[in-house]
C-alpha atoms as a PDB file:
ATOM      1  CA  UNK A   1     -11.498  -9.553  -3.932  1.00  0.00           C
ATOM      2  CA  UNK A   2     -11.930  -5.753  -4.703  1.00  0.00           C
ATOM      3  CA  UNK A   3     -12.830  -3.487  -2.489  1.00  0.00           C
ATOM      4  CA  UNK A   4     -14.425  -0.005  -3.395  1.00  0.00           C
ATOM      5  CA  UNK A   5     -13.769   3.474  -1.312  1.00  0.00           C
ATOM      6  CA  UNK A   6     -17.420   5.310  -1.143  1.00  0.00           C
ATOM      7  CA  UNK A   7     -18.340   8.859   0.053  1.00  0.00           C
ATOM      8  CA  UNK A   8     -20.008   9.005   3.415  1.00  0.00           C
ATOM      9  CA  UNK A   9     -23.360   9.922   2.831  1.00  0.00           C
ATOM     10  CA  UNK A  10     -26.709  10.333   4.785  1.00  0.00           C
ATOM     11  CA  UNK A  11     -27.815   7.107   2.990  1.00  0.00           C
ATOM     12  CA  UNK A  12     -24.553   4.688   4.901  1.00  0.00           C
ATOM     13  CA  UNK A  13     -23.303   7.118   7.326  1.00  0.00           C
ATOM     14  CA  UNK A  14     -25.119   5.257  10.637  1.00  0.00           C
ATOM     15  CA  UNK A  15     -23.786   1.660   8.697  1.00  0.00           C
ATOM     16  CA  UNK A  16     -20.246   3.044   8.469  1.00  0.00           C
ATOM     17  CA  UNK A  17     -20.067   4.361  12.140  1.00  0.00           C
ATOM     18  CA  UNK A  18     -21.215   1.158  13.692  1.00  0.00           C
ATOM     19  CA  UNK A  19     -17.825  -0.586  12.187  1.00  0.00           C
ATOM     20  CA  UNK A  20     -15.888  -1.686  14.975  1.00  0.00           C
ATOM     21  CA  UNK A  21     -12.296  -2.997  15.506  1.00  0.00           C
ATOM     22  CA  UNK A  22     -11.452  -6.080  18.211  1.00  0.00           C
ATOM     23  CA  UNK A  23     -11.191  -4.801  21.541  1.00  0.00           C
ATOM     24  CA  UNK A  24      -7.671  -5.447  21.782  1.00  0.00           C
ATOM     25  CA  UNK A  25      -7.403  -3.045  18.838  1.00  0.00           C
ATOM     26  CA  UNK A  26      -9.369   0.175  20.466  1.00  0.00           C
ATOM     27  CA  UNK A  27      -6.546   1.598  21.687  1.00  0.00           C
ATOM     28  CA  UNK A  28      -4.305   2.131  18.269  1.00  0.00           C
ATOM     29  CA  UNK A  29      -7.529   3.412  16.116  1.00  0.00           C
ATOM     30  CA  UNK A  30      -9.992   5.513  16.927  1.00  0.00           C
ATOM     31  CA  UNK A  31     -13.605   5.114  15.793  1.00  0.00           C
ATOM     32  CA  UNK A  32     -15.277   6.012  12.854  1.00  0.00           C
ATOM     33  CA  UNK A  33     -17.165   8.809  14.969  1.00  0.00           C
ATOM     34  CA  UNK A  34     -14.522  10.348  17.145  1.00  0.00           C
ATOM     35  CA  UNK A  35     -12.044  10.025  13.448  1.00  0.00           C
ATOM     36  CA  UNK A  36     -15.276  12.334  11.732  1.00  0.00           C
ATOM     37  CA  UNK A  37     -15.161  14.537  14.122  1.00  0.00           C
ATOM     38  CA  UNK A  38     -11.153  14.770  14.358  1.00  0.00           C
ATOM     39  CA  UNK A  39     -11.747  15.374  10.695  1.00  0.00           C
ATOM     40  CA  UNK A  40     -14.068  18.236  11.014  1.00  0.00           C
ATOM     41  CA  UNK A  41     -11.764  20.192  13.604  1.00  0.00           C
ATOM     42  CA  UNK A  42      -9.004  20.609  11.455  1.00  0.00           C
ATOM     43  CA  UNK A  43     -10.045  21.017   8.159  1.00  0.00           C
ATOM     44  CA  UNK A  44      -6.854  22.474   7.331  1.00  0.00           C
ATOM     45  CA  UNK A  45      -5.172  19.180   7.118  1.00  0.00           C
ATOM     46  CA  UNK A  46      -7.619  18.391   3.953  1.00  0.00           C
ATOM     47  CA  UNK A  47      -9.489  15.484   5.277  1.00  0.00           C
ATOM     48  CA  UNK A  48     -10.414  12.512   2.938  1.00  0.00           C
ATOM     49  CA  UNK A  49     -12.764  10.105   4.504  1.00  0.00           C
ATOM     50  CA  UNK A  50     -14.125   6.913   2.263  1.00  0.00           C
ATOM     51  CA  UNK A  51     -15.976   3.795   3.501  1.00  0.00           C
ATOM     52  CA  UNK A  52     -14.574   0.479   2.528  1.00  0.00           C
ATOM     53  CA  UNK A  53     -16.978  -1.836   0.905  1.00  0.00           C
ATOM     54  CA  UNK A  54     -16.968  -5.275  -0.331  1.00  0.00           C
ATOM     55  CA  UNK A  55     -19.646  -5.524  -3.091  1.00  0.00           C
ATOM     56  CA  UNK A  56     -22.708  -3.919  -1.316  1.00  0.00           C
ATOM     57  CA  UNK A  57     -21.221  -4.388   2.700  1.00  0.00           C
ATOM     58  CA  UNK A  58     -19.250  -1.857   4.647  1.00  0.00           C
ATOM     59  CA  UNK A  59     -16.367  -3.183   5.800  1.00  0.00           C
ATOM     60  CA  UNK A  60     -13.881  -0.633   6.584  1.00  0.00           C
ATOM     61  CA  UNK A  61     -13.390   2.862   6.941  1.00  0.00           C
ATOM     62  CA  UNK A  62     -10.029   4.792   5.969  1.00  0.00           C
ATOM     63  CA  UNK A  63      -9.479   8.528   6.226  1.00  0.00           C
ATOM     64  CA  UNK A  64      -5.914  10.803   4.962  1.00  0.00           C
ATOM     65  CA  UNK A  65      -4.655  14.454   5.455  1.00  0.00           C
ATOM     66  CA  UNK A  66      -5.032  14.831   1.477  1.00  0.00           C
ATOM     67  CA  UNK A  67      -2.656  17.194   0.079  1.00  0.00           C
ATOM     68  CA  UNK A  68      -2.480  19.265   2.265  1.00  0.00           C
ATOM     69  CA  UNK A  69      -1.527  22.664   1.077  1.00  0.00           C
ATOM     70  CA  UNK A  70       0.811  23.798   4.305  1.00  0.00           C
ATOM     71  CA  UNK A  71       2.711  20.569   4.413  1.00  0.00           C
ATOM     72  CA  UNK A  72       6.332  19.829   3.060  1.00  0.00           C
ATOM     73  CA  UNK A  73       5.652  18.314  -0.193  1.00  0.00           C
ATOM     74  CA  UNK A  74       6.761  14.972   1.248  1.00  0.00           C
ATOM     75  CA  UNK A  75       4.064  15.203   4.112  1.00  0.00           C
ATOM     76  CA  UNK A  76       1.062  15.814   1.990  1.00  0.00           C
ATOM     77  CA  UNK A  77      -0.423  12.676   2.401  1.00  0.00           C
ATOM     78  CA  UNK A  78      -0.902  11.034   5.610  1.00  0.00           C
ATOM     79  CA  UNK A  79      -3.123   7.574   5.995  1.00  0.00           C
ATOM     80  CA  UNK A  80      -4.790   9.741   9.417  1.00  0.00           C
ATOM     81  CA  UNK A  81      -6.859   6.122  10.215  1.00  0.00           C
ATOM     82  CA  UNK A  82      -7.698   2.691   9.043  1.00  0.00           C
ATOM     83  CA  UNK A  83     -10.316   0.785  10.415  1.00  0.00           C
ATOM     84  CA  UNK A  84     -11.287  -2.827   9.175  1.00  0.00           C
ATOM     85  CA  UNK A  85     -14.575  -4.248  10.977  1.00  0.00           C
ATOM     86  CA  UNK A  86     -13.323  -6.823  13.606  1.00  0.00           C
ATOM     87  CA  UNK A  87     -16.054  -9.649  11.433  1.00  0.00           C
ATOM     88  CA  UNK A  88     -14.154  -8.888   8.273  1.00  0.00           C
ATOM     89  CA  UNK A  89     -10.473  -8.715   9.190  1.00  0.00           C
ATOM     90  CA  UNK A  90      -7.690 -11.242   8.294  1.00  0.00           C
ATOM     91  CA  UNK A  91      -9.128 -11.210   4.565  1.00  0.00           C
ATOM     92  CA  UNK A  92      -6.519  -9.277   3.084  1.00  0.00           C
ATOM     93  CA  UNK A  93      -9.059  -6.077   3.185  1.00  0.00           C
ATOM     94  CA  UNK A  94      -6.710  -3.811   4.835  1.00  0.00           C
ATOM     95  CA  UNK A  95      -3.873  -4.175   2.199  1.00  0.00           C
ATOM     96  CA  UNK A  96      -6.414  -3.823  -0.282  1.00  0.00           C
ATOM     97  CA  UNK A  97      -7.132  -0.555   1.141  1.00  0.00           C
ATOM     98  CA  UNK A  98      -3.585   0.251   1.236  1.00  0.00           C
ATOM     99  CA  UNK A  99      -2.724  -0.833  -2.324  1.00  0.00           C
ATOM    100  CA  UNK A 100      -5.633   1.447  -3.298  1.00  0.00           C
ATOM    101  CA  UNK A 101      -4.515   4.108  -2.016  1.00  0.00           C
ATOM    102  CA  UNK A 102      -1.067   4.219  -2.883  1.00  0.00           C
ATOM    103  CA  UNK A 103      -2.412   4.202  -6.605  1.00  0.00           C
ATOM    104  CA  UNK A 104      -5.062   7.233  -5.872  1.00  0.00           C
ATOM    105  CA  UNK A 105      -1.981   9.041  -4.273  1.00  0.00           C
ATOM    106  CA  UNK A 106       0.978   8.551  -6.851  1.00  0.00           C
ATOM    107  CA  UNK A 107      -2.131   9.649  -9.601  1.00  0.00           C
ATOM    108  CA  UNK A 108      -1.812  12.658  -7.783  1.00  0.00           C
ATOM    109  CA  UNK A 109       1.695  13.432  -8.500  1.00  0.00           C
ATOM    110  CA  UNK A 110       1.921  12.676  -4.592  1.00  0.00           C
ATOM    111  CA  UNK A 111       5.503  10.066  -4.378  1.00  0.00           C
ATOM    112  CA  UNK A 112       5.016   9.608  -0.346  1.00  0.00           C
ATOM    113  CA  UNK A 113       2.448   8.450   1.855  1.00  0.00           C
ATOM    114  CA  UNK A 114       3.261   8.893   5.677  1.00  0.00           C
ATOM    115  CA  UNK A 115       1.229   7.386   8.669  1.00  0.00           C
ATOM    116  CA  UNK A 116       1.610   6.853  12.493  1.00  0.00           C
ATOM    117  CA  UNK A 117       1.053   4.069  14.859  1.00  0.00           C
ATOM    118  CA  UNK A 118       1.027   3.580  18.724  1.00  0.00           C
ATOM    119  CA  UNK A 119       3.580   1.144  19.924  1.00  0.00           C
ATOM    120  CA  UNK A 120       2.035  -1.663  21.883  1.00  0.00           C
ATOM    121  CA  UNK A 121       1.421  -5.115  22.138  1.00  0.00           C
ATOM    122  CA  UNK A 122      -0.351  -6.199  19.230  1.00  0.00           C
ATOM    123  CA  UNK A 123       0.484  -2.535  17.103  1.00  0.00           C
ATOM    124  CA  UNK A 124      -0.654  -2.315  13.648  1.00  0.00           C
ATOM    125  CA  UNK A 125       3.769  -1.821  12.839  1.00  0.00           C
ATOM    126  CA  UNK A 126       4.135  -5.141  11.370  1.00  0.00           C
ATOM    127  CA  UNK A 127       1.014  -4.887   9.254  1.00  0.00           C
ATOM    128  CA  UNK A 128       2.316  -1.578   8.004  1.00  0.00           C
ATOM    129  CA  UNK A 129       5.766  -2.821   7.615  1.00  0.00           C
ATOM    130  CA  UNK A 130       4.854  -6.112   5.907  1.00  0.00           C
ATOM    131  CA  UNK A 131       3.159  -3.713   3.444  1.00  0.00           C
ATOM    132  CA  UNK A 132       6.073  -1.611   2.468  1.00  0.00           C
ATOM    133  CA  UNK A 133       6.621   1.207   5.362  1.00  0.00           C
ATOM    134  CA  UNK A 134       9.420   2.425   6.926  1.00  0.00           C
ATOM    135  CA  UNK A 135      10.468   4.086   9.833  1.00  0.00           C
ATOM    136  CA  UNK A 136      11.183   7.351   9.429  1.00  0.00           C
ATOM    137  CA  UNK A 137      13.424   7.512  12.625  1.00  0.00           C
ATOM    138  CA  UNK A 138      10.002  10.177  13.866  1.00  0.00           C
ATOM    139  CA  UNK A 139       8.076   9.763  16.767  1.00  0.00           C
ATOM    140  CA  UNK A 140       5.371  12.411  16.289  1.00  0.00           C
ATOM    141  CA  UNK A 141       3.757  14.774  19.242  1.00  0.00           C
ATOM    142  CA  UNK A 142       1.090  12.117  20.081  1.00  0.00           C
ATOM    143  CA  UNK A 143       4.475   9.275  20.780  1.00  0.00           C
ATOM    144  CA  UNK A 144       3.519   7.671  17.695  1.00  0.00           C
ATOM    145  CA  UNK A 145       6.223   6.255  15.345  1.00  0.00           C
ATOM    146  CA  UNK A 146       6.185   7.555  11.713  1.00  0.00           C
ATOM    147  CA  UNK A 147       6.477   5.609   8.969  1.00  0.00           C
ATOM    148  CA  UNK A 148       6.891   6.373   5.392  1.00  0.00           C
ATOM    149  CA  UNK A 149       5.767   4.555   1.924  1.00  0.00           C
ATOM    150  CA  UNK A 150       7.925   5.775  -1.138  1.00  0.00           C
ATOM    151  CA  UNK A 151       5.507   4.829  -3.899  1.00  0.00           C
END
């Protein structure tokens, strides 16, 4: 399986907004609309949105801070959201994703990749953990717990 990170166009914007996570998953990510328009208010943080696909299908949706310029070079890049569609999870898509974008990051001379979960039954830690990601001891402004990938 290889998945592919697209642009968000006119052409599969509407496909890519009606991906949806379980129910019992609403509360740790927020939706492809509401993370859009997070993206759009802050432009400062350098938003990078992509659609997941597998072969012509979207699947997924992932969007980082990318680079951003006013960050401490080891806070640059932050995964801001990952969504996998609730009919296509448990197929190794979301570790994909993540493996993919580790490699886009260290191209860019970028060594770290930070991101933030809400604690909870049923959190996304362990998948982030089982992945490579570390606490970073941070709980950020929101009461989510940092973690860190060294890549």
């Amino acid at each position: 399986m290889r998945v592919e990170l697209r642009e968000i166009t006119d052409d599969n914007r509407k496909a890519v907004r009606a991906l949806r996570v379980r129910r019992d998953q609403r509360r740790f990510v927020a939706s492809v609309a509401e993370s859009l328009k997070d993206a759009a208010a802050e432009p400062e943080a350098r938003p990078w949105a992509r659609a997941v696909y597998l072969d012509e299908e979207p699947v997924g949706f992932v969007m980082l801070s990318w680079n951003a310029p006013n960050s401490p070079p080891d806070e640059r890049y932050f995964l801001w959201r990952l969504l996998v569609d609730r009919r296509h999870q448990r197929r190794g898509i979301g570790r994909e994703v993540l493996t993919t974008i580790s490699d886009l990051v260290r191209a860019e001379g970028g060594d770290v990749l930070l991101t933030s979960y809400e604690p909870g039954p049923g959190d996304p830690g362990p998948f982030y953990r089982g992945f490579g990601f570390e606490p970073t001891g941070e709980i950020d402004d929101d009461g989510e717990i940092v973690l860190r990938l060294r890549l």
